[in-house]
C-alpha atoms as a PDB file:
ATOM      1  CA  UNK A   1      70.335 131.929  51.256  1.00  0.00           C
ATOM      2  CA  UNK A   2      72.254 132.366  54.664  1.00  0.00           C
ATOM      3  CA  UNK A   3      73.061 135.983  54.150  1.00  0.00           C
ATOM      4  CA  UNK A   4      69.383 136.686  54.073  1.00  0.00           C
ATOM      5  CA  UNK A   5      69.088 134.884  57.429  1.00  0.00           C
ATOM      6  CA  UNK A   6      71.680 136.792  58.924  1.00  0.00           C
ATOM      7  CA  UNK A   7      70.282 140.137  57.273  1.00  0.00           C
ATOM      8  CA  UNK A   8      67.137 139.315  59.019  1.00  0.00           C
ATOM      9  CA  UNK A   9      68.508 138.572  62.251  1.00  0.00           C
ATOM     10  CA  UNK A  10      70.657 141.791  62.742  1.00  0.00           C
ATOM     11  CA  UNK A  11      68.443 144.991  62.112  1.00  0.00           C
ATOM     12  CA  UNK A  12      70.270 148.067  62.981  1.00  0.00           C
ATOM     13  CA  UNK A  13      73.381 146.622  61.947  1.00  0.00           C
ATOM     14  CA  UNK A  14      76.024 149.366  60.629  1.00  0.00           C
ATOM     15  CA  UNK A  15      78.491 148.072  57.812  1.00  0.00           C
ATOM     16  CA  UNK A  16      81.435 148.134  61.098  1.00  0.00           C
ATOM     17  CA  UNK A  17      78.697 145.929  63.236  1.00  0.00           C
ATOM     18  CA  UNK A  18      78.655 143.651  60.209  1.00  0.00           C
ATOM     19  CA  UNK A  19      82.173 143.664  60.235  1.00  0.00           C
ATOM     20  CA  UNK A  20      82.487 143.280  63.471  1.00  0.00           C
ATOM     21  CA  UNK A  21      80.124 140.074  63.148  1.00  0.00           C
ATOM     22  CA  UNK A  22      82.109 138.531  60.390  1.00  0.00           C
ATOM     23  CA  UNK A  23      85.441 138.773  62.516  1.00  0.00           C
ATOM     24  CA  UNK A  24      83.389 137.639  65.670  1.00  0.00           C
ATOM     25  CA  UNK A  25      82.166 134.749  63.928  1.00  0.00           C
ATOM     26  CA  UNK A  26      85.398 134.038  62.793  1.00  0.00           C
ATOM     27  CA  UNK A  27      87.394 134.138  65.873  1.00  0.00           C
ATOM     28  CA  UNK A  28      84.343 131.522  67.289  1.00  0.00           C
ATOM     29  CA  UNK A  29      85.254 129.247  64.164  1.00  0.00           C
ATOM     30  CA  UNK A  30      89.121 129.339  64.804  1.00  0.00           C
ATOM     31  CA  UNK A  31      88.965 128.911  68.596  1.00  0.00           C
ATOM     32  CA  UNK A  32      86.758 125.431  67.208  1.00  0.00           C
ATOM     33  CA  UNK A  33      89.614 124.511  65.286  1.00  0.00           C
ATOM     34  CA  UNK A  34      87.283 124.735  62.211  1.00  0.00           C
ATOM     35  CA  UNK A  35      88.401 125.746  58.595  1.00  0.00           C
ATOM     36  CA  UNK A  36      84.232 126.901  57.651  1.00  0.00           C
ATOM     37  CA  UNK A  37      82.735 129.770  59.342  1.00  0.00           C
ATOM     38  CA  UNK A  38      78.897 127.827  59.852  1.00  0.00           C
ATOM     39  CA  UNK A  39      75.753 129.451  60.958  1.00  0.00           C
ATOM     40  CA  UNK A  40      76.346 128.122  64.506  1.00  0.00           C
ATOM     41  CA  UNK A  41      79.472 130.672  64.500  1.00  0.00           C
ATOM     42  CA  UNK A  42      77.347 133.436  63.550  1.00  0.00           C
ATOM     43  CA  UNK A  43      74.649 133.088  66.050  1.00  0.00           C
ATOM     44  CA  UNK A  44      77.313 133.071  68.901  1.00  0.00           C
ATOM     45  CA  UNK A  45      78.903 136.086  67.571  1.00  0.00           C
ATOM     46  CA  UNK A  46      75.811 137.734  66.920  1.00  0.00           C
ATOM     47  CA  UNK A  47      74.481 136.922  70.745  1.00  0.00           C
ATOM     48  CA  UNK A  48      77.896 138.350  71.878  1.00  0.00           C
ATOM     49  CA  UNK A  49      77.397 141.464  70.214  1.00  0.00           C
ATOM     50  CA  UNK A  50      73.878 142.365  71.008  1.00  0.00           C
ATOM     51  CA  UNK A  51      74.367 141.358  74.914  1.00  0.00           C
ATOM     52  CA  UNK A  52      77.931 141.689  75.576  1.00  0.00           C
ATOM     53  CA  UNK A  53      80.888 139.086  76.507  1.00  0.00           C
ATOM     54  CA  UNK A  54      79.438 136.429  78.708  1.00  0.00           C
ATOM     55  CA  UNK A  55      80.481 137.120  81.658  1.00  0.00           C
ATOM     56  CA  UNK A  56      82.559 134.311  84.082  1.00  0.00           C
ATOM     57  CA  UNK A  57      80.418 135.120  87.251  1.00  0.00           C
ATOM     58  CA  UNK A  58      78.228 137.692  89.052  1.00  0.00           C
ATOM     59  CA  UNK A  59      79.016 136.586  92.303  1.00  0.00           C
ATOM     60  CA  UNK A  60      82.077 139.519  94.309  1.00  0.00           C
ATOM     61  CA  UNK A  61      84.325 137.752  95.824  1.00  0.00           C
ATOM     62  CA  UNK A  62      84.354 138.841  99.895  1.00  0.00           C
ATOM     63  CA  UNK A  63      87.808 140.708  99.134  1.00  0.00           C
ATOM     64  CA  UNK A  64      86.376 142.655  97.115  1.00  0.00           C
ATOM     65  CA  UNK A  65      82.996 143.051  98.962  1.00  0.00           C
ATOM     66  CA  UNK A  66      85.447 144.017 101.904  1.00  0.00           C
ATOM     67  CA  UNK A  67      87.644 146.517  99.778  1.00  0.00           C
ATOM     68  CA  UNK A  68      84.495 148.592  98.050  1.00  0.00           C
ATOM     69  CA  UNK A  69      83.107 148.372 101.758  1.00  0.00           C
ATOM     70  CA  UNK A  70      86.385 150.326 103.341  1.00  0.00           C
ATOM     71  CA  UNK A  71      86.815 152.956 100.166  1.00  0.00           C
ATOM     72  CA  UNK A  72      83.057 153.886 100.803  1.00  0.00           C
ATOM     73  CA  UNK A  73      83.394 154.461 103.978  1.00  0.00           C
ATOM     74  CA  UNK A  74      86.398 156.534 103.630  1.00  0.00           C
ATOM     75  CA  UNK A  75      84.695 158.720 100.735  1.00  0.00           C
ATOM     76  CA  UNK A  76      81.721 159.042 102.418  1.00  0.00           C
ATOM     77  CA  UNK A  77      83.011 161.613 105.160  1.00  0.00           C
ATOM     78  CA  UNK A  78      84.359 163.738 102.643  1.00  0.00           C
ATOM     79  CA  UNK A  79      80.539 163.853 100.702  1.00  0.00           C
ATOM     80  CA  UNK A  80      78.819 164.924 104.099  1.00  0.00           C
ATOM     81  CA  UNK A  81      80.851 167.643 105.594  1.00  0.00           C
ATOM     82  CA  UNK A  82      82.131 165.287 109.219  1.00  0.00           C
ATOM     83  CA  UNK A  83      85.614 165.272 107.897  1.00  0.00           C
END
């Protein structure tokens, strides 16, 4: 049965990571606009939980390369002793 292949495919699993699955799985179905939960569900929810939300992009923007740039430098003076 499909239980069995989702038993096999999440080892380690507590009851609230099943849960968690179930509602995951769920929430993947509903954004679908599907009325069945199917095994395509699952395995998205399942991927989310082991590896975490996908994320939109990796890439920093410049503003924000720029903005960690000027906080470091105005912490690092306080971490050597010039300030």
């Amino acid at each position: 049965p499909r239980t069995l292949l989702i038993a096999r495919g999440t080892p380690g699993f507590s009851g609230a990571d099943l849960a968690n699955l179930v509602n995951e799985a769920a929430l993947y179905a509903a954004r679908g606009n599907k009325r069945v939960v199917n095994m395509a569900e699952f395995d998205a929810a399942k991927d989310k939980i082991m590896m975490g939300a996908e994320r939109k992009t990796m890439v920093m923007s410049e503003k924000r390369k720029s903005t960690d740039c000027v906080a470091a430098r105005l912490r690092l003076p306080r971490h050597t002793g010039d300030r």
